[in-house]
N, C-alpha and C. Protein backbone atom coordinates (compact mmCIF):
# COMPACT_ATOMS: atom_id res chain seq x y z
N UNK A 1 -1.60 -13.90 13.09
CA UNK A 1 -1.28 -12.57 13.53
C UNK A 1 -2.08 -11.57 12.71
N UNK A 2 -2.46 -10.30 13.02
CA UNK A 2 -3.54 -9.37 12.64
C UNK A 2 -2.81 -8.00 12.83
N UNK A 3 -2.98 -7.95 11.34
CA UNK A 3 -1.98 -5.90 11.32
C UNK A 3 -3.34 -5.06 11.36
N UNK A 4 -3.87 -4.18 12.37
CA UNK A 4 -5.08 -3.32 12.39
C UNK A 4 -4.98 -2.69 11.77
N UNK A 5 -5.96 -2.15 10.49
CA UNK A 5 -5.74 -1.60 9.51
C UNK A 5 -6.17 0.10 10.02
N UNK A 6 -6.20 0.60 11.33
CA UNK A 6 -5.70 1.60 11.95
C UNK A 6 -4.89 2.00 12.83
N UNK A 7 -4.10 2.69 12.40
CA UNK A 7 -3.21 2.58 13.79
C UNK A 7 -3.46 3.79 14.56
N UNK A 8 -3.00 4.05 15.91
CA UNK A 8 -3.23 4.32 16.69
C UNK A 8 -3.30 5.88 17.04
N UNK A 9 -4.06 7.01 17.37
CA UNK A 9 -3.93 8.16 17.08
C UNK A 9 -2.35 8.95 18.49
N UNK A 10 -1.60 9.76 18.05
CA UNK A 10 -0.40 9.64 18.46
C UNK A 10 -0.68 11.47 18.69
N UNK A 11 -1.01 12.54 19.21
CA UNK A 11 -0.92 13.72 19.68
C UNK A 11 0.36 14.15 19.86
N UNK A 12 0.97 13.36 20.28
CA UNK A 12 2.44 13.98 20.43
C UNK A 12 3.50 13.94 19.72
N UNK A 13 3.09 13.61 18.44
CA UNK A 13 3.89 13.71 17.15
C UNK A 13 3.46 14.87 16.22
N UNK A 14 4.72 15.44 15.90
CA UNK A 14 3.82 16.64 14.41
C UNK A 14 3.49 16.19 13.56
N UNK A 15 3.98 14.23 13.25
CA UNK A 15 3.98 14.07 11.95
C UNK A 15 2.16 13.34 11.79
N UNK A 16 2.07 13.44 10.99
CA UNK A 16 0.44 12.77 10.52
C UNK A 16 0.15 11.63 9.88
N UNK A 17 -0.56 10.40 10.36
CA UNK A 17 -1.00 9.05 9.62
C UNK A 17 -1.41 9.34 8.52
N UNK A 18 -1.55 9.26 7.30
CA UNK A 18 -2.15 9.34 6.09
C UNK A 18 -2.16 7.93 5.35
N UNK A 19 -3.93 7.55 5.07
CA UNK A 19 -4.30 6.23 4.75
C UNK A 19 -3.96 6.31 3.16
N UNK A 20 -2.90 5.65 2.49
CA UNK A 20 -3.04 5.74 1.19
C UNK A 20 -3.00 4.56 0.28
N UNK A 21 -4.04 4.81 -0.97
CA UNK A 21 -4.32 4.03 -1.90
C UNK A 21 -3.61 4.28 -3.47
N UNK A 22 -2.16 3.28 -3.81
CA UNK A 22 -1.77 3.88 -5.03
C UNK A 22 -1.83 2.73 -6.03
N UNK A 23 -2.67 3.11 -7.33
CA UNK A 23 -2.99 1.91 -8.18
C UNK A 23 -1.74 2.79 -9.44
N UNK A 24 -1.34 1.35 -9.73
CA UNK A 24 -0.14 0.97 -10.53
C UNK A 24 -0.90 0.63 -11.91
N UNK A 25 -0.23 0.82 -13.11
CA UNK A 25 -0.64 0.02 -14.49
C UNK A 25 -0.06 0.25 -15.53
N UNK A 26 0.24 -1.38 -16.47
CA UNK A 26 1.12 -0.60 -17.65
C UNK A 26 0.73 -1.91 -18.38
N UNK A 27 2.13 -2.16 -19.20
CA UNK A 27 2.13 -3.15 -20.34
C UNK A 27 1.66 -4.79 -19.39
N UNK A 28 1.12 -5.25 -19.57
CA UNK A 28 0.67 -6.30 -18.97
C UNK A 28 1.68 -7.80 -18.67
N UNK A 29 1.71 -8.38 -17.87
CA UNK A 29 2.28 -9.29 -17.40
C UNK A 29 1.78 -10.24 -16.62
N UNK A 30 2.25 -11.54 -16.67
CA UNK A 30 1.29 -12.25 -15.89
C UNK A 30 1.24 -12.17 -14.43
N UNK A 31 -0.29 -12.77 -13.77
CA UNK A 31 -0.48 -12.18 -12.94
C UNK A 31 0.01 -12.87 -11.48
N UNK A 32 0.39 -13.93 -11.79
CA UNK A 32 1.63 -14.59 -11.17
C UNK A 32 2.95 -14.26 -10.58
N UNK A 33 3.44 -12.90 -11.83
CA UNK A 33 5.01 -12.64 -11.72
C UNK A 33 4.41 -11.15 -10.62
N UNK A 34 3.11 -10.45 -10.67
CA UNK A 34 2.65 -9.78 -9.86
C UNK A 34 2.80 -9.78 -8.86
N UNK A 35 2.17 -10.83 -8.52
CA UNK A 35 1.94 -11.69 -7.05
C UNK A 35 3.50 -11.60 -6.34
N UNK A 36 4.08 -12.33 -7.05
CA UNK A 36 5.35 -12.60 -6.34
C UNK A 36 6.00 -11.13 -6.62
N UNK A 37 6.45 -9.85 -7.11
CA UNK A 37 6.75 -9.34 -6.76
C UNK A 37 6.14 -8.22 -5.81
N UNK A 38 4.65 -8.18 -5.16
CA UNK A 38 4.29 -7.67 -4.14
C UNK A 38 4.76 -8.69 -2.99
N UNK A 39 4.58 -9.83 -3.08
CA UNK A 39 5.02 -10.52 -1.59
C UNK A 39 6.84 -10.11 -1.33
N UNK A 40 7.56 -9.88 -2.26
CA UNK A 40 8.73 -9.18 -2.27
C UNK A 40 8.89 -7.97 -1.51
N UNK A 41 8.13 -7.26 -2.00
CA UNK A 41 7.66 -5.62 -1.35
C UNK A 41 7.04 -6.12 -0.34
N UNK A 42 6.16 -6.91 0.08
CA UNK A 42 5.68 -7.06 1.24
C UNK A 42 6.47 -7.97 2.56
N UNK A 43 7.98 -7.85 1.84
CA UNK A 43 8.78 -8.95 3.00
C UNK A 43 9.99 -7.79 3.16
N UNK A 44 10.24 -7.31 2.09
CA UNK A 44 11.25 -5.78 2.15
C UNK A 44 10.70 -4.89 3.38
N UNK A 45 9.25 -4.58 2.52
CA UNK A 45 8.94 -3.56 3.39
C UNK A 45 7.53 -3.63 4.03
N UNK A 46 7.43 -3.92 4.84
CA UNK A 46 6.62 -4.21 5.71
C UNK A 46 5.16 -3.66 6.17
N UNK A 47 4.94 -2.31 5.38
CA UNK A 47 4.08 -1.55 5.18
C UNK A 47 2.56 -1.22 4.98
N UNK A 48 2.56 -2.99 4.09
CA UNK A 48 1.49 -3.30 3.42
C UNK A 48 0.14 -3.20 4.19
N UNK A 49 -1.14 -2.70 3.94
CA UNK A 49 -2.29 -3.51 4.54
C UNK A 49 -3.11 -4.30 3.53
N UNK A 50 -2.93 -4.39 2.39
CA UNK A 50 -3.72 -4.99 1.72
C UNK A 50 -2.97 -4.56 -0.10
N UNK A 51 -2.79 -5.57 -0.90
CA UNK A 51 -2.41 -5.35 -2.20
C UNK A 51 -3.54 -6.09 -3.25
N UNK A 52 -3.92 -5.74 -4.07
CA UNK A 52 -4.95 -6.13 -5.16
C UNK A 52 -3.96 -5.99 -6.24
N UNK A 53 -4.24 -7.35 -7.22
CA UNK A 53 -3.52 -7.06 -8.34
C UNK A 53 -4.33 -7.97 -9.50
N UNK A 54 -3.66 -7.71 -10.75
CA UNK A 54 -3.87 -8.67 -11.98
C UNK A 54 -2.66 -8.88 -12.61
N UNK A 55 -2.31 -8.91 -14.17
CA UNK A 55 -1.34 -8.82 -14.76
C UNK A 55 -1.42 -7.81 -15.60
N UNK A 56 -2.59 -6.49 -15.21
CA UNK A 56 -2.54 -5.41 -16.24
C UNK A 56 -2.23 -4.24 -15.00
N UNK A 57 -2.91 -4.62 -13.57
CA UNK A 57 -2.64 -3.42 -12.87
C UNK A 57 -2.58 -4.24 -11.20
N UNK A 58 -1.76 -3.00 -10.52
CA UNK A 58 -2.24 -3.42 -8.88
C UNK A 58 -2.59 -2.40 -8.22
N UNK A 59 -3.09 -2.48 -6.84
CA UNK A 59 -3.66 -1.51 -6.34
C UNK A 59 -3.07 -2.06 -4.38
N UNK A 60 -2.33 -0.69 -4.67
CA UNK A 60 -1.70 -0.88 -2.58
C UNK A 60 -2.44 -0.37 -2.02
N UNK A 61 -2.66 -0.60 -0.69
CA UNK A 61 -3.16 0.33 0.56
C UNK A 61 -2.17 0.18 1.43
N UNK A 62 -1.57 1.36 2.24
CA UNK A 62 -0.82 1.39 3.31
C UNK A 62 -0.83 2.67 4.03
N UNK A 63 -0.32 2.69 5.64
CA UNK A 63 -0.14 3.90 6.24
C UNK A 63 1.08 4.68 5.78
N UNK A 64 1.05 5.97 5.71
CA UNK A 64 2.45 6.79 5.51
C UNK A 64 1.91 7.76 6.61
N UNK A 65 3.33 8.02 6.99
CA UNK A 65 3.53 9.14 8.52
C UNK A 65 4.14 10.09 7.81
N UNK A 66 3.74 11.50 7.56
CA UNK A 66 4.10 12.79 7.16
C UNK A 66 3.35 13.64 7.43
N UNK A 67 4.09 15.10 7.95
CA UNK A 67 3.34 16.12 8.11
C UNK A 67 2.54 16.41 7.44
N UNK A 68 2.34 16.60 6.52
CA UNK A 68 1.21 16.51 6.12
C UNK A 68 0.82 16.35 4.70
N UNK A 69 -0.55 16.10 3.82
CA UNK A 69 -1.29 15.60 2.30
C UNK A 69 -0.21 15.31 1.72
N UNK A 70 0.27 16.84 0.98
CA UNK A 70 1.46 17.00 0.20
C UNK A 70 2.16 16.38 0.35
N UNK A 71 3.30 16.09 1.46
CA UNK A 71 4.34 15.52 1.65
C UNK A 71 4.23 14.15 1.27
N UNK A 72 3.13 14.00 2.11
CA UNK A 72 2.47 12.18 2.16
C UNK A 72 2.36 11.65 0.47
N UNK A 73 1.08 12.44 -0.30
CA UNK A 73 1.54 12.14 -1.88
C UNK A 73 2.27 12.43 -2.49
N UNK A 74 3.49 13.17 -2.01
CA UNK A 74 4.88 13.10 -2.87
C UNK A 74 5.09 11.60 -2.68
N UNK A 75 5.52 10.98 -1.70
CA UNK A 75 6.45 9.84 -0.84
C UNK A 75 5.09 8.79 -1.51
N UNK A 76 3.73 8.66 -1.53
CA UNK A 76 3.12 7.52 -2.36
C UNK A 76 3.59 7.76 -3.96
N UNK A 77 3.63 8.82 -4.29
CA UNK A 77 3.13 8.88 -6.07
C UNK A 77 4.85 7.92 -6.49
N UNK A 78 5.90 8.10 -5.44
CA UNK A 78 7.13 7.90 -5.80
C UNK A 78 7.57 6.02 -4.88
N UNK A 79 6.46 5.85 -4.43
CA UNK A 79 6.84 4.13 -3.64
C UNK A 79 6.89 3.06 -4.50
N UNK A 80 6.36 3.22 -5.86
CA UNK A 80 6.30 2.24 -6.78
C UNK A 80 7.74 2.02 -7.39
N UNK A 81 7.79 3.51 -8.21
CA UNK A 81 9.34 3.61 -8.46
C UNK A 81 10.64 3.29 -7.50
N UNK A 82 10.65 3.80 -6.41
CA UNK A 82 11.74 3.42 -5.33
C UNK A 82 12.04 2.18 -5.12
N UNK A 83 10.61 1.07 -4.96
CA UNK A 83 11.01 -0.16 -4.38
C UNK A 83 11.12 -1.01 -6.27
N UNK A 84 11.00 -0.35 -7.21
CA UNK A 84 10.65 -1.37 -8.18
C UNK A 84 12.12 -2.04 -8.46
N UNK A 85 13.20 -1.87 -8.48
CA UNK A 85 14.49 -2.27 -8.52
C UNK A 85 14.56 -3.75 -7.25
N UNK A 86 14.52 -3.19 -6.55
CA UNK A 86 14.80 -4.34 -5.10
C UNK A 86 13.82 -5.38 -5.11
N UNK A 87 12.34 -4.98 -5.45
CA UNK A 87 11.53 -6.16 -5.36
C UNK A 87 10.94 -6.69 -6.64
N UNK A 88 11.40 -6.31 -7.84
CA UNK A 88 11.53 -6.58 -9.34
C UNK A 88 9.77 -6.51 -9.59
N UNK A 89 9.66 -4.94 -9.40
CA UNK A 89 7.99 -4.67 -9.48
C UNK A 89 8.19 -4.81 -11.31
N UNK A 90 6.62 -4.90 -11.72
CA UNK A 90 6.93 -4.53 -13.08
C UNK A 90 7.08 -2.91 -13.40
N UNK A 91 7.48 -2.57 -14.76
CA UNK A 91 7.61 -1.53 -14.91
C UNK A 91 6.28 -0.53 -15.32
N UNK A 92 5.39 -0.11 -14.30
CA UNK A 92 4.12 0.20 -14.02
C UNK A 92 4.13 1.81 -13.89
N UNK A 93 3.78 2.48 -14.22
CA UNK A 93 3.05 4.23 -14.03
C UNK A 93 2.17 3.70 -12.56
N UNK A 94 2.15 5.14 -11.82
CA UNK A 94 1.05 5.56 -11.30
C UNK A 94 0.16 6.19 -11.72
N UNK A 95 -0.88 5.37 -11.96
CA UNK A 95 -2.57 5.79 -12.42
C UNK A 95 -3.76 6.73 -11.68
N UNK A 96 -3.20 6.01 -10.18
CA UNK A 96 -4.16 7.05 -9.41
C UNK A 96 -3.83 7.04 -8.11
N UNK A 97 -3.88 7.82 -7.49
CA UNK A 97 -3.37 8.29 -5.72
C UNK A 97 -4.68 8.88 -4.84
N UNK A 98 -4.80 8.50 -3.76
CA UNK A 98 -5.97 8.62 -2.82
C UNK A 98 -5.09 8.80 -1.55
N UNK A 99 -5.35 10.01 -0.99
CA UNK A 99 -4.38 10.35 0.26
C UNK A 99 -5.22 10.43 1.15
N UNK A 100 -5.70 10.03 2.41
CA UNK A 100 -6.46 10.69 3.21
C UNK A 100 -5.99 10.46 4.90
N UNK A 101 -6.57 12.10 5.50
CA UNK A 101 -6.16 11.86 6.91
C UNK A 101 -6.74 10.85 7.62
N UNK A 102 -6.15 10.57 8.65
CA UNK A 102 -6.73 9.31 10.03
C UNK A 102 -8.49 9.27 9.93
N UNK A 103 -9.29 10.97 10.23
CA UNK A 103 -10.47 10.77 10.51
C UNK A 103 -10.92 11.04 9.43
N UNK A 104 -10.48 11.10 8.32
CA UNK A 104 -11.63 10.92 6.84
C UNK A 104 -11.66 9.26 6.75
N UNK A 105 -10.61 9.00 6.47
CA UNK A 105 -10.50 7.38 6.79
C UNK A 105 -11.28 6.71 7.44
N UNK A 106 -11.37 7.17 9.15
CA UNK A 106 -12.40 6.00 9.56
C UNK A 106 -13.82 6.61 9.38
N UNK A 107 -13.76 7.93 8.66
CA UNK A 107 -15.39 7.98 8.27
C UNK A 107 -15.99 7.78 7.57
N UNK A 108 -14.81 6.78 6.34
CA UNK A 108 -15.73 5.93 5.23
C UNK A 108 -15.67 4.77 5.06
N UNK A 109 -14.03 4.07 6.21
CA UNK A 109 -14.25 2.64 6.15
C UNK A 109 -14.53 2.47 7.56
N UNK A 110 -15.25 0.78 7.04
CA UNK A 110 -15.32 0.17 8.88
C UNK A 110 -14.51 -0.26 9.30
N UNK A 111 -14.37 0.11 10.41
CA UNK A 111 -12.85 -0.59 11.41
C UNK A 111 -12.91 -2.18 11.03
N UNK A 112 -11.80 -2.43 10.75
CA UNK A 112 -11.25 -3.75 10.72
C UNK A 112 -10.45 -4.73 10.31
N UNK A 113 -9.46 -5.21 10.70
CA UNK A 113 -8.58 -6.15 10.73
C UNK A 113 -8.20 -6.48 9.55
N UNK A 114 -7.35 -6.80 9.09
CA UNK A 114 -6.23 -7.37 7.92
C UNK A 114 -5.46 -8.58 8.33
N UNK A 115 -5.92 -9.75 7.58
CA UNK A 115 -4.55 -10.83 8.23
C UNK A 115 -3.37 -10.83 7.21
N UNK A 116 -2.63 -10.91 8.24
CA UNK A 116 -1.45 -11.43 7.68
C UNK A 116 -0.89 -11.95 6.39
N UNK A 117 0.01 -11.59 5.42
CA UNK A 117 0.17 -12.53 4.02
C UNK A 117 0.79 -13.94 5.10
N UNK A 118 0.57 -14.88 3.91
CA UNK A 118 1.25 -16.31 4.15
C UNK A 118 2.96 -15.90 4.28
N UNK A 119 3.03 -15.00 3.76
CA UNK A 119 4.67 -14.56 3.55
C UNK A 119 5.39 -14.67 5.04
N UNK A 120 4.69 -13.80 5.85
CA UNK A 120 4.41 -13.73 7.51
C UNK A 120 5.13 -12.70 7.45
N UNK A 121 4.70 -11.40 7.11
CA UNK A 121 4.91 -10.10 6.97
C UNK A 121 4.07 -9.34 6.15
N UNK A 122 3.45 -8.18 6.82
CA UNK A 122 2.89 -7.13 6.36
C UNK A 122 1.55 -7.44 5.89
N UNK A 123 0.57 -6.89 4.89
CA UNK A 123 -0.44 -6.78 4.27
C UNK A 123 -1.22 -8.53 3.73
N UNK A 124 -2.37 -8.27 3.41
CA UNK A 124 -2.80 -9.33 2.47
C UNK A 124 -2.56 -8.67 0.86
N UNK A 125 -2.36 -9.59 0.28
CA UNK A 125 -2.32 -9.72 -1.04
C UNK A 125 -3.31 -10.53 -1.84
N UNK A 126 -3.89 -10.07 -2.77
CA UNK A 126 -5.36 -10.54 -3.17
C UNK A 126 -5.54 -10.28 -4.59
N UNK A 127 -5.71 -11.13 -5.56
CA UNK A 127 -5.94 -10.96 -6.45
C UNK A 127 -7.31 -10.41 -6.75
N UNK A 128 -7.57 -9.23 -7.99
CA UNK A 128 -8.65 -8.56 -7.88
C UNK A 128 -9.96 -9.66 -8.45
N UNK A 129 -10.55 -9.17 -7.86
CA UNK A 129 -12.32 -10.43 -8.44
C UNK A 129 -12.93 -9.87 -9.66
């Protein structure tokens, strides 16, 4: 199964797609206990298109629907903290936030596909190279 890592442009909503990238980092942990708590977050919440991690930092990509920038990087700068209880994230800062609308998005990446985690929900998960 294949989550399109665009979704679909929607006119008749006020609210707005915003592509966002939020990298996590703190006291280090292995990169194992990482893993398994993004596939956690990625079976909770379904959101994911892609997670990069180690045992010093990770890095999400996902869609958020909000009227608009602002709103959208309130609701990323605060997704780490919210889900870290339920899916036993480590205890990580946000380092850096990348918000962008639908058409900045597809004007710097190329369209294309995301498979599936093995989890069989949401994003890939990928350890960083």
């Amino acid at each position: 199964m294949t989550l399109h890592s665009v979704p679909p442009a929607d006119s008749s909503s006020a609210l707005r797609m915003w592509h966002v990238t939020v990298t996590v980092s703190g006291e280090p942990t292995s990169a194992e206990q990482v893993r398994q708590a993004l596939e956690r977050l990625n079976v909770q919440h379904p959101f994911l298109l892609e997670a990069y991690y180690s045992g010093e930092r990770a890095e999400i990509r996902y869609w958020e629907e909000a009227l608009d920038m602002d709103t959208a990087a309130q609701a990323a700068s605060a997704m780490w903290a919210d889900n870290a209880h339920n899916a036993r994230l480590p205890h990580w800062d946000v380092v850096a936030l990348q918000v962008l609308d639908r058409a900045t998005y597809l004007s710097r990446e190329p369209l294309h596909a995301v498979r599936y985690s093995d989890a069989g929900s949401g994003g890939r998960i990928v350890p960083f190279h």
